[in-house]
N, C-alpha and C. Protein backbone atom coordinates (compact mmCIF):
# COMPACT_ATOMS: atom_id res chain seq x y z
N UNK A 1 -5.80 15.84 6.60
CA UNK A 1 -6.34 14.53 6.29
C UNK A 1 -7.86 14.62 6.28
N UNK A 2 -8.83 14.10 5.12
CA UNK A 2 -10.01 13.93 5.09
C UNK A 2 -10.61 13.02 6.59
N UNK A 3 -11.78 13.22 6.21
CA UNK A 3 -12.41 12.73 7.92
C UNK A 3 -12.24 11.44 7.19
N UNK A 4 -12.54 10.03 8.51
CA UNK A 4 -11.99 8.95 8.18
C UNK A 4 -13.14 8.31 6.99
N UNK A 5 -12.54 7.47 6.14
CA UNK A 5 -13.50 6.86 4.90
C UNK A 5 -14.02 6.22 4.93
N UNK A 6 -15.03 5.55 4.43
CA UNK A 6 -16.05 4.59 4.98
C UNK A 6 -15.87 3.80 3.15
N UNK A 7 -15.30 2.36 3.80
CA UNK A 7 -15.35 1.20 2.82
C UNK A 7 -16.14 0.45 2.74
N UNK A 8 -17.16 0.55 1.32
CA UNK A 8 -18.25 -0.67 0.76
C UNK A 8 -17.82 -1.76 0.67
N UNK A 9 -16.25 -2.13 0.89
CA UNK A 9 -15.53 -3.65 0.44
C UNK A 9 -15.03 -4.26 1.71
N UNK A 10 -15.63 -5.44 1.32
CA UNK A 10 -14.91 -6.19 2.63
C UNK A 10 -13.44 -6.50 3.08
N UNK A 11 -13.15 -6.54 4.37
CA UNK A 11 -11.26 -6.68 3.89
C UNK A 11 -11.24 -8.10 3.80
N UNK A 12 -9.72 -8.58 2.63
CA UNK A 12 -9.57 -10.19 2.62
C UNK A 12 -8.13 -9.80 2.88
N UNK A 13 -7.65 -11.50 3.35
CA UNK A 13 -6.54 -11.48 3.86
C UNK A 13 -5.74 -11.85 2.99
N UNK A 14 -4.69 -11.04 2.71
CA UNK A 14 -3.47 -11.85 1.99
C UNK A 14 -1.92 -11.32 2.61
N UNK A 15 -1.44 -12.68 2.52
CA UNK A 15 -0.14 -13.29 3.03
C UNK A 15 0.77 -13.14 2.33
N UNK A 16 1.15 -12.79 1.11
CA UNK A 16 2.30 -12.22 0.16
C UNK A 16 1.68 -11.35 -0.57
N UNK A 17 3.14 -10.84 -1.37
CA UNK A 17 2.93 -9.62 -2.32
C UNK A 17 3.43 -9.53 -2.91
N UNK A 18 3.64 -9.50 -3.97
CA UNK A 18 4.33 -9.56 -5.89
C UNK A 18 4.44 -7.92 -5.80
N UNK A 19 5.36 -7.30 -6.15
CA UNK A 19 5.76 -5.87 -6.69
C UNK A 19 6.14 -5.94 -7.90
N UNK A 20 6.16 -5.35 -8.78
CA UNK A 20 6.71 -4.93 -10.41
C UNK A 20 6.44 -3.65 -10.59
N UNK A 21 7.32 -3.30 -11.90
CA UNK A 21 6.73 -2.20 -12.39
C UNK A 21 6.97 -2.11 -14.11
N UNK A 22 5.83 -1.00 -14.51
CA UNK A 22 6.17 -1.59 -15.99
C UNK A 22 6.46 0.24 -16.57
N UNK A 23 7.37 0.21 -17.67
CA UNK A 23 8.09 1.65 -18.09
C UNK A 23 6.88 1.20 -19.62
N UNK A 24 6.46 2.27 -19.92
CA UNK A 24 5.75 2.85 -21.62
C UNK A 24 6.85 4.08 -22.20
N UNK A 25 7.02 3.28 -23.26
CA UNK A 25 7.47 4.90 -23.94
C UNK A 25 6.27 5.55 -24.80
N UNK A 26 6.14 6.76 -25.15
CA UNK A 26 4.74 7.44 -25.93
C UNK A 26 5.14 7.11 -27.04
N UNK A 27 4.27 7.57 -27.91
CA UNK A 27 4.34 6.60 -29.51
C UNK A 27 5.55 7.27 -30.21
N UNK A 28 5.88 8.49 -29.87
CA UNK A 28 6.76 9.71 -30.21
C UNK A 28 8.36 9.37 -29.89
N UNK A 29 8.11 8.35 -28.42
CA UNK A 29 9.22 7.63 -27.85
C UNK A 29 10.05 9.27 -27.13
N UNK A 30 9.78 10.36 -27.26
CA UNK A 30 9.83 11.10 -25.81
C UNK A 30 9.95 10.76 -24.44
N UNK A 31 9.08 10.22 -24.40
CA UNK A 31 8.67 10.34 -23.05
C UNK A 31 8.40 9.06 -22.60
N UNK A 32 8.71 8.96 -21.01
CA UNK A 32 8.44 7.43 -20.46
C UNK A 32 7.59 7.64 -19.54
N UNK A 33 6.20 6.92 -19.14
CA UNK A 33 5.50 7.01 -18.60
C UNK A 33 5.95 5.22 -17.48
N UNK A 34 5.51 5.09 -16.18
CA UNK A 34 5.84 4.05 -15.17
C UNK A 34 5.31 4.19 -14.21
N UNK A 35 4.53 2.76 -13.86
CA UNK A 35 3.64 2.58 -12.80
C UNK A 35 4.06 1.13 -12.18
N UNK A 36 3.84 1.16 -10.43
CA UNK A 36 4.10 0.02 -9.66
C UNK A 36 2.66 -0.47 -9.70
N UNK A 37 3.06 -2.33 -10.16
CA UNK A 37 2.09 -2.78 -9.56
C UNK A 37 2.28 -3.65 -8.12
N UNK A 38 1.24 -3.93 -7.34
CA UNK A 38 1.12 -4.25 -6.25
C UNK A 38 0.22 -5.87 -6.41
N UNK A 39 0.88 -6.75 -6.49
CA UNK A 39 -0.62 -8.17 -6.03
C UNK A 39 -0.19 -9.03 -5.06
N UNK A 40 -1.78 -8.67 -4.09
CA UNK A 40 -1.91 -9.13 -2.74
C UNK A 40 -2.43 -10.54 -3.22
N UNK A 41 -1.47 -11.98 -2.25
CA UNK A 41 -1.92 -13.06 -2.37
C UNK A 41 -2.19 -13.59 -1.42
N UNK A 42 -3.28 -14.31 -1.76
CA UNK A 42 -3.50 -15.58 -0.35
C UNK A 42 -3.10 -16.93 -0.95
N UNK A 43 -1.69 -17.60 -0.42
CA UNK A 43 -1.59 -18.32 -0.71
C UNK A 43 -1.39 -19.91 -0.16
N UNK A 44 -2.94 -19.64 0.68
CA UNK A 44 -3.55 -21.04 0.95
C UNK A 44 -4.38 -21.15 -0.59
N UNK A 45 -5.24 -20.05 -0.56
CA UNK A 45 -6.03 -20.52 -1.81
C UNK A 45 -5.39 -20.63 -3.02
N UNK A 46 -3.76 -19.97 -3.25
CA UNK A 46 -3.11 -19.80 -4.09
C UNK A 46 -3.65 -19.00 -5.32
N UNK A 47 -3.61 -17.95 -5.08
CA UNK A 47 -5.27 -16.94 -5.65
C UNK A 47 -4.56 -15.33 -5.59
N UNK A 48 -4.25 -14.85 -6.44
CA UNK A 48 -4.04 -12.89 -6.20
C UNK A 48 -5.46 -12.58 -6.11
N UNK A 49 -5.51 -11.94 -4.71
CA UNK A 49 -6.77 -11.74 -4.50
C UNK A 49 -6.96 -10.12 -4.59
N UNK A 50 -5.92 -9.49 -5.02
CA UNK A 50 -6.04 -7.80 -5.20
C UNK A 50 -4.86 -7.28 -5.83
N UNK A 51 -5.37 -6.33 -7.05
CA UNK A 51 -3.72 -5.87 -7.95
C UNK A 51 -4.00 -4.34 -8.05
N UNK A 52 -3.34 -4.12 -7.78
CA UNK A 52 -3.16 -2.16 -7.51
C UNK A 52 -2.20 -1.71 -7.93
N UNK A 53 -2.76 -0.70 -8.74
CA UNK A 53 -1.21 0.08 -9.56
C UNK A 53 -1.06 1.22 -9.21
N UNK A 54 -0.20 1.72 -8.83
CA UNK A 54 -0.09 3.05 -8.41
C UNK A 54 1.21 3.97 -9.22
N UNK A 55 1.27 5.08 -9.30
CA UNK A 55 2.21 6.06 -9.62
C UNK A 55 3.25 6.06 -8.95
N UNK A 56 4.88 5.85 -9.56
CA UNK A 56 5.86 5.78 -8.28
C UNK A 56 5.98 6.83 -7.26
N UNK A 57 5.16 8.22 -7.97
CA UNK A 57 5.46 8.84 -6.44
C UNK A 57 4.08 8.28 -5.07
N UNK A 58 3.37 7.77 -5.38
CA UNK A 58 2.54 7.33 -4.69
C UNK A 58 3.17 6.06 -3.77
N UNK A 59 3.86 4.93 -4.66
CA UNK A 59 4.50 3.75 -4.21
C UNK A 59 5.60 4.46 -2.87
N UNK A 60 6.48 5.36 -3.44
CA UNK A 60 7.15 6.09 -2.54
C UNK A 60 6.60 6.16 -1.46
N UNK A 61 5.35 7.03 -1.38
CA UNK A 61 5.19 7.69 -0.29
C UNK A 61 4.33 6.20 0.17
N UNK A 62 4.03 5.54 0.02
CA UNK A 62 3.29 4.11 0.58
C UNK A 62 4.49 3.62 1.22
N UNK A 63 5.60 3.58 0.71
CA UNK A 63 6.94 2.92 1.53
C UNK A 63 6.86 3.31 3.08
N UNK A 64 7.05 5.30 2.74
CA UNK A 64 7.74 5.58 4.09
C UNK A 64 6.58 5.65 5.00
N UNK A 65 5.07 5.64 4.66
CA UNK A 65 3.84 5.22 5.77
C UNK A 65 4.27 3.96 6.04
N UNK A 66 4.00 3.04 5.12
CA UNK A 66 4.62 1.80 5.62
C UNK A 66 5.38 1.29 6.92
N UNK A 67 6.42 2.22 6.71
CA UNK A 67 7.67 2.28 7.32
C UNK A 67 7.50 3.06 9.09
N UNK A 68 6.48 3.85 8.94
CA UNK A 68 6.36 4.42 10.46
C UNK A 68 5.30 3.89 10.60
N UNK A 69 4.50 3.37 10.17
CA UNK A 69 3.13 2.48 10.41
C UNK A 69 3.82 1.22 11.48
N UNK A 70 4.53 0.49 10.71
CA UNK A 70 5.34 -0.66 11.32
C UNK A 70 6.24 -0.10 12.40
N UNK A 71 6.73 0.96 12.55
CA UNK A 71 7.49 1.94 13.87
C UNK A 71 6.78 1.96 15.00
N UNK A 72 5.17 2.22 14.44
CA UNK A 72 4.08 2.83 15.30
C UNK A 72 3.38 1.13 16.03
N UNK A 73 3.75 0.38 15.30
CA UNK A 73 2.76 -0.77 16.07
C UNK A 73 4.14 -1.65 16.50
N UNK A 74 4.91 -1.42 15.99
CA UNK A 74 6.57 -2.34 16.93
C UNK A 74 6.29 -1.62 18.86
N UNK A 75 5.89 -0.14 18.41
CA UNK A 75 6.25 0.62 19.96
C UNK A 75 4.61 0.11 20.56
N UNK A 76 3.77 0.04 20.18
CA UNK A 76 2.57 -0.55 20.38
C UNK A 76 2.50 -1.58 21.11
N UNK A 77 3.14 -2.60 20.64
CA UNK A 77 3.19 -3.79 21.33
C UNK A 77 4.40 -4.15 22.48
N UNK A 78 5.18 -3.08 22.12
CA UNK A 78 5.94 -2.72 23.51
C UNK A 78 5.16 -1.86 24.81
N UNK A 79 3.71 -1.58 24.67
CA UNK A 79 3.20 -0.78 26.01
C UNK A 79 3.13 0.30 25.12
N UNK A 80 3.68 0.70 24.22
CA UNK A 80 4.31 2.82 24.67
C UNK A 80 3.09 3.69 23.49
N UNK A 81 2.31 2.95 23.32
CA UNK A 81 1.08 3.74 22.80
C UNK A 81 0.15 3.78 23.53
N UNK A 82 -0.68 5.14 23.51
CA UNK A 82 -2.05 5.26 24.52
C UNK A 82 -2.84 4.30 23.83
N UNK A 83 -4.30 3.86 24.52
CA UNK A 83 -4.89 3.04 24.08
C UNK A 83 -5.62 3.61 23.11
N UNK A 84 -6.17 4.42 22.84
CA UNK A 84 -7.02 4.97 21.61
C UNK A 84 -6.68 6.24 20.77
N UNK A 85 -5.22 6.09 20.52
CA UNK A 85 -4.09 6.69 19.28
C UNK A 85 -4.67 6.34 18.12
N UNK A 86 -5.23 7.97 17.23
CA UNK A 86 -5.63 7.21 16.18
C UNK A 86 -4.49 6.56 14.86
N UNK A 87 -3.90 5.54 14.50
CA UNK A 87 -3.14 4.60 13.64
C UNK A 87 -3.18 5.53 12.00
N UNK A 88 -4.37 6.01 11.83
CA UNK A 88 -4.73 5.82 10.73
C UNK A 88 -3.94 7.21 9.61
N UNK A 89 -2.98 6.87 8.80
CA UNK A 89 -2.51 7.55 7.76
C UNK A 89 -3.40 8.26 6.52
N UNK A 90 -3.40 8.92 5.73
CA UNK A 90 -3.36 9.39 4.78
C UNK A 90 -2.37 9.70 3.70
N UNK A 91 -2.64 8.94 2.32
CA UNK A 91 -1.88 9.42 1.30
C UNK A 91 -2.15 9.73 0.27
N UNK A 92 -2.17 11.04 -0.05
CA UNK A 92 -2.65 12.15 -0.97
C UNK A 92 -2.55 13.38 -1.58
């Protein structure tokens, strides 16, 4: 994992999330190209305040971090993490 990243963007909060995904065929019709999109909403302001598309093997591997991320802070708030465990994933 790269040393940790340093973000120019502020974080905003959003409370839902729209998933899709959209399939291209090439002009040749070969081949299918498909990407997930992701839009983060806040919907007090009722506003997509962030849309991210990613490659399904990327979406994949966002699942199963996801998935032990939420493992890692369920046991967290049960006591059973040291106090300064670093949280932080990489996907790349």
């Amino acid at each position: 994992m790269p040393a940790r990243l340093q973000s120019k963007e502020l974080p905003v909060f959003a409370d839902e999330v729209m998933v899709s995904f959209t399939i291209k065929r090439s002009k040749d019709g070969k081949r299918k190209d498909a990407v997930v999109r992701m839009s983060f909403i806040d919907s007090m302001k009722k506003t997509v305040i962030s849309e991210v598309v990613v490659s399904p093997v990327t979406a994949d591997a966002l699942s199963r971090v996801l998935g032990k991320t939420l493992e890692k802070l369920e046991g967290a708030l049960r006591g059973e993490m040291k106090r300064r465990e670093d949280t932080t994933t990489y996907i790349g």
